[in-house]
C-alpha atoms as a PDB file:
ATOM      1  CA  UNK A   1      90.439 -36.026 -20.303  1.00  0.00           C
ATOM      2  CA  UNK A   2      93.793 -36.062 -22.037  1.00  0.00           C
ATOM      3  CA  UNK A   3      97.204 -33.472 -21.116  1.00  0.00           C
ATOM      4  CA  UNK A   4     100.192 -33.154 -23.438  1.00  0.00           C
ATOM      5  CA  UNK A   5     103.314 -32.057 -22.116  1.00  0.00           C
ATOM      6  CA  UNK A   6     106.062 -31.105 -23.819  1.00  0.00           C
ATOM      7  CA  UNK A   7     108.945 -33.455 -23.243  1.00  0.00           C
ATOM      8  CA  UNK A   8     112.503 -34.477 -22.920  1.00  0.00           C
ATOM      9  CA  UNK A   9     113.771 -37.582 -21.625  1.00  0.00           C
ATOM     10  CA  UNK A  10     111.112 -37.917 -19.385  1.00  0.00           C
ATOM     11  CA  UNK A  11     111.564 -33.931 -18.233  1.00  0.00           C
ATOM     12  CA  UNK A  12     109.351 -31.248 -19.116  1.00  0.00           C
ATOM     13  CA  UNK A  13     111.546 -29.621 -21.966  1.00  0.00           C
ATOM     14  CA  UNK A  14     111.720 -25.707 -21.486  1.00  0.00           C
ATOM     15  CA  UNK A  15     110.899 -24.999 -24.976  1.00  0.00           C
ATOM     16  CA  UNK A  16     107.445 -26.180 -26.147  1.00  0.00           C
ATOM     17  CA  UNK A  17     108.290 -25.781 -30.036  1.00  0.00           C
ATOM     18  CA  UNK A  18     111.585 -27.673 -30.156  1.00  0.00           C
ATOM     19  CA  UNK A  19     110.714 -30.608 -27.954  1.00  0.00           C
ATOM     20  CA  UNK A  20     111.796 -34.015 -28.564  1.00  0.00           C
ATOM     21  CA  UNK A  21     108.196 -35.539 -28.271  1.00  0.00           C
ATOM     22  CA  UNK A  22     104.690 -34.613 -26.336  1.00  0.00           C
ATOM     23  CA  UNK A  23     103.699 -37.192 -23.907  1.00  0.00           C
ATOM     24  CA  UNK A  24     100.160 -37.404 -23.439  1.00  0.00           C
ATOM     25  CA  UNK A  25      98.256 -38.519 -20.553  1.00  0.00           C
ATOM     26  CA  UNK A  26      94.631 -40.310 -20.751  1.00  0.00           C
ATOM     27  CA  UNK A  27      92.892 -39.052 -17.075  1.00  0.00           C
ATOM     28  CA  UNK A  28      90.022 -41.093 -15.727  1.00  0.00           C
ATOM     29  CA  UNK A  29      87.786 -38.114 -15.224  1.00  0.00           C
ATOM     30  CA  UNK A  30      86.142 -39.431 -11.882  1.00  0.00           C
ATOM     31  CA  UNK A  31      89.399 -40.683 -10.069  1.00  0.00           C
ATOM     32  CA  UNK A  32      91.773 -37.947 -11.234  1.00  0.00           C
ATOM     33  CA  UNK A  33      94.151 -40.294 -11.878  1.00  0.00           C
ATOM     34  CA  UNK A  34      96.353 -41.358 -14.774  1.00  0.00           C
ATOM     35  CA  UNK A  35      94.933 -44.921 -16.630  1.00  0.00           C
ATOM     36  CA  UNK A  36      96.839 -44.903 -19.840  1.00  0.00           C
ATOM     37  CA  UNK A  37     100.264 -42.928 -21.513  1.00  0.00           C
ATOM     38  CA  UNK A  38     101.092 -42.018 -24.872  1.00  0.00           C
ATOM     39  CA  UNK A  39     103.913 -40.269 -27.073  1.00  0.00           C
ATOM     40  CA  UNK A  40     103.490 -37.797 -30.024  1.00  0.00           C
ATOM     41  CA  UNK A  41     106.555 -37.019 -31.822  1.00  0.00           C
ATOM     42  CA  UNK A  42     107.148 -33.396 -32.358  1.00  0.00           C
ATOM     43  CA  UNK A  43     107.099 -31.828 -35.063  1.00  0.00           C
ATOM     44  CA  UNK A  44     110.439 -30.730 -36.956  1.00  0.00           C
ATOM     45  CA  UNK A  45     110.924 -26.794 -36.853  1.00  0.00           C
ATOM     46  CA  UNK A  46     108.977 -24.297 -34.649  1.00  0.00           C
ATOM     47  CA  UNK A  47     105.827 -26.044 -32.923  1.00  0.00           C
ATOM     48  CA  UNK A  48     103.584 -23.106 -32.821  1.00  0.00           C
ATOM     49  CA  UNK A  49     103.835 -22.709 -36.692  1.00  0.00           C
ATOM     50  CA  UNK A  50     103.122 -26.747 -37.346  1.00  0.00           C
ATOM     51  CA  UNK A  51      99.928 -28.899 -36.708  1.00  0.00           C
ATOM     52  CA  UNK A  52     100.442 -29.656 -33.851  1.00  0.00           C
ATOM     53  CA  UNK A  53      98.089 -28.053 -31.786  1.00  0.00           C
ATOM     54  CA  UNK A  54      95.272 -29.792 -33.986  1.00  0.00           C
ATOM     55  CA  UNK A  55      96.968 -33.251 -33.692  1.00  0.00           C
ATOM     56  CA  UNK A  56      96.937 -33.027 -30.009  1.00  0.00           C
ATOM     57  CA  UNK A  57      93.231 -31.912 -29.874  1.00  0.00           C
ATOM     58  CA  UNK A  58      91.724 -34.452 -32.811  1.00  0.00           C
ATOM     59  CA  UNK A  59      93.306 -37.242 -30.218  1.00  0.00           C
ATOM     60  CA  UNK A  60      91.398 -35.369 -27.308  1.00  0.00           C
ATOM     61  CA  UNK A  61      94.028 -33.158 -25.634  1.00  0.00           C
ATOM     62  CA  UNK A  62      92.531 -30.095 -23.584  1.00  0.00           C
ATOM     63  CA  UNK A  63      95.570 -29.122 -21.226  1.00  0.00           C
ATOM     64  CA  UNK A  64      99.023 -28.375 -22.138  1.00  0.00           C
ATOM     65  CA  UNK A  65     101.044 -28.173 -19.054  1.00  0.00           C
ATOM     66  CA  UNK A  66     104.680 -26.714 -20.210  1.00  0.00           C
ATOM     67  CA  UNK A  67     108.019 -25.008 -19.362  1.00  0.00           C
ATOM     68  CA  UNK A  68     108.187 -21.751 -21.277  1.00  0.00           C
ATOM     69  CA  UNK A  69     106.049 -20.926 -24.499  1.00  0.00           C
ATOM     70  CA  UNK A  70     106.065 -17.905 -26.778  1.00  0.00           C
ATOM     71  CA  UNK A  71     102.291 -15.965 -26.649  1.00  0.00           C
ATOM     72  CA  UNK A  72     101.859 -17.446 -30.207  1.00  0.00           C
ATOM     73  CA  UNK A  73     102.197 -21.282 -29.173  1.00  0.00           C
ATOM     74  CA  UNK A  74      99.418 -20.290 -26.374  1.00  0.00           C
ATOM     75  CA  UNK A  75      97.540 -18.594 -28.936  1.00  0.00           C
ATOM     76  CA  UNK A  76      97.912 -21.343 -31.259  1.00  0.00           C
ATOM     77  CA  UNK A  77      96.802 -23.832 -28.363  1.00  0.00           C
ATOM     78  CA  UNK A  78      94.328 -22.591 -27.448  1.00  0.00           C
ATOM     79  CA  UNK A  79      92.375 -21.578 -30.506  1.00  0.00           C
ATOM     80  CA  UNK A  80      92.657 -25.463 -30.955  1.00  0.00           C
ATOM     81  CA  UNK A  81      90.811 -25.966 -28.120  1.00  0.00           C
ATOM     82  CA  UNK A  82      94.039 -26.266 -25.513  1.00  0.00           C
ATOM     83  CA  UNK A  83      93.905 -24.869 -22.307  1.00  0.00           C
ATOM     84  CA  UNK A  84      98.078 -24.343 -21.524  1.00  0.00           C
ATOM     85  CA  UNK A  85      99.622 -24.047 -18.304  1.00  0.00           C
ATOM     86  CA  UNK A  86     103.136 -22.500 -18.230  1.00  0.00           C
ATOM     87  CA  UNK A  87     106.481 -22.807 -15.940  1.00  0.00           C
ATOM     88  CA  UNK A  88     106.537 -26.730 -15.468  1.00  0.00           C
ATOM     89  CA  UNK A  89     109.508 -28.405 -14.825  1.00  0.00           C
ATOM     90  CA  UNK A  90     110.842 -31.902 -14.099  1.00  0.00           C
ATOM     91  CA  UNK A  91     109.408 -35.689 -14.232  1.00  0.00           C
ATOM     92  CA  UNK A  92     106.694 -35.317 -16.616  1.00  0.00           C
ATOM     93  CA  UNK A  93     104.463 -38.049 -14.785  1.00  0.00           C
ATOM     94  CA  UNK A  94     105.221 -35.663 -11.249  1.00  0.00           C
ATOM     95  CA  UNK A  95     104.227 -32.546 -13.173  1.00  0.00           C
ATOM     96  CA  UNK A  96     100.941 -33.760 -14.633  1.00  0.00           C
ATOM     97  CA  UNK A  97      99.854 -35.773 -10.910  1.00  0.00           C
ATOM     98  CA  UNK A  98     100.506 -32.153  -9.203  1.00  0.00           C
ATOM     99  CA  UNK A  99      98.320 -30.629 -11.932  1.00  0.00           C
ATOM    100  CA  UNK A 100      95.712 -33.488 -10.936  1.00  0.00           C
ATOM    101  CA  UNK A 101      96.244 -32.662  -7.535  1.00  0.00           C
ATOM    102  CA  UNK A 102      95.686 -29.111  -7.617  1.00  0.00           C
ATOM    103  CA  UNK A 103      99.180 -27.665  -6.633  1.00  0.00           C
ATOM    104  CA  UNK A 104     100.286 -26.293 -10.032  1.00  0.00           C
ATOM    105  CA  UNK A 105      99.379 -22.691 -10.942  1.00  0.00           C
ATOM    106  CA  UNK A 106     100.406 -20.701 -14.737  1.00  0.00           C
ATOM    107  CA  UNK A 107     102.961 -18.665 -14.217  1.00  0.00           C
ATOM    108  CA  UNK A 108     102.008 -16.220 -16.556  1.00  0.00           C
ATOM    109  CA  UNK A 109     105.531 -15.864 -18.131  1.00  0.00           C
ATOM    110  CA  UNK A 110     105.884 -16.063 -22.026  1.00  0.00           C
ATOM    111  CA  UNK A 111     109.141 -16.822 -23.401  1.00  0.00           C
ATOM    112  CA  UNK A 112     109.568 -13.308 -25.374  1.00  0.00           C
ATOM    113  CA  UNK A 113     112.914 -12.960 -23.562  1.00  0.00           C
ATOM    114  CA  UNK A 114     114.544 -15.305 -25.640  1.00  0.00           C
ATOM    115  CA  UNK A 115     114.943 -14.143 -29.228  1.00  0.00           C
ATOM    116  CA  UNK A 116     113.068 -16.851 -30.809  1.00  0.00           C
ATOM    117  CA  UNK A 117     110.761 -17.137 -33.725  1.00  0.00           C
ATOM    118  CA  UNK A 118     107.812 -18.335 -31.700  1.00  0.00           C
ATOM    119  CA  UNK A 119     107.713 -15.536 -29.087  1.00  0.00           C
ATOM    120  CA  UNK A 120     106.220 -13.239 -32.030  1.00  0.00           C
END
């Protein structure tokens, strides 16, 4: 199993779509624990209206676990195949073990507060 994150200097960045890079984490399935980490660099402009979604998922992604993200970067996701998980924050490596743990829920919030293209 492989999760993308959005990221930031090692920190979930709030804003999926303007991220500085995705790190991606390869999961041994059986363990539940992390065995190998990658980067994606993000794409320039608004995420939700690149490729990205389909880059992540042709490498294997299934989970997105992120900070804030518009309805159409989840919709985006997840017709790609990418289940997303929303109002992450801090140490990316942290975020995605609580995830493997169990302790992380979606907290249902989309960005459309902020006036942003991607909320739409």
């Amino acid at each position: 199993m492989k999760i993308a994150l959005p990221t930031h200097e090692n920190q979930i960045d709030s804003h999926f779509g303007h991220c500085e890079y995705f790190t991606v984490f390869t999961v041994d399935d059986n363990s539940k624990r992390i065995i190998a980490q990658d980067t994606v660099d993000s794409p320039a402009g608004c995420g939700c209206k690149s490729n990205i979604a389909f880059i992540l998922a042709d490498m294997g992604v299934t989970m997105m676990l992120a900070g804030n993200m518009g309805d159409g970067a989840v919709n985006v996701l997840k017709n790609a195949g990418i289940e997303v998980l929303r109002g992450c924050a801090g140490d990316v490596k942290e975020v995605a073990s609580a995830w493997l743990g169990g302790t992380l829920t979606d907290s249902g919030v989309s960005c459309h507060a902020h006036d942003h293209e991607c909320s739409h």
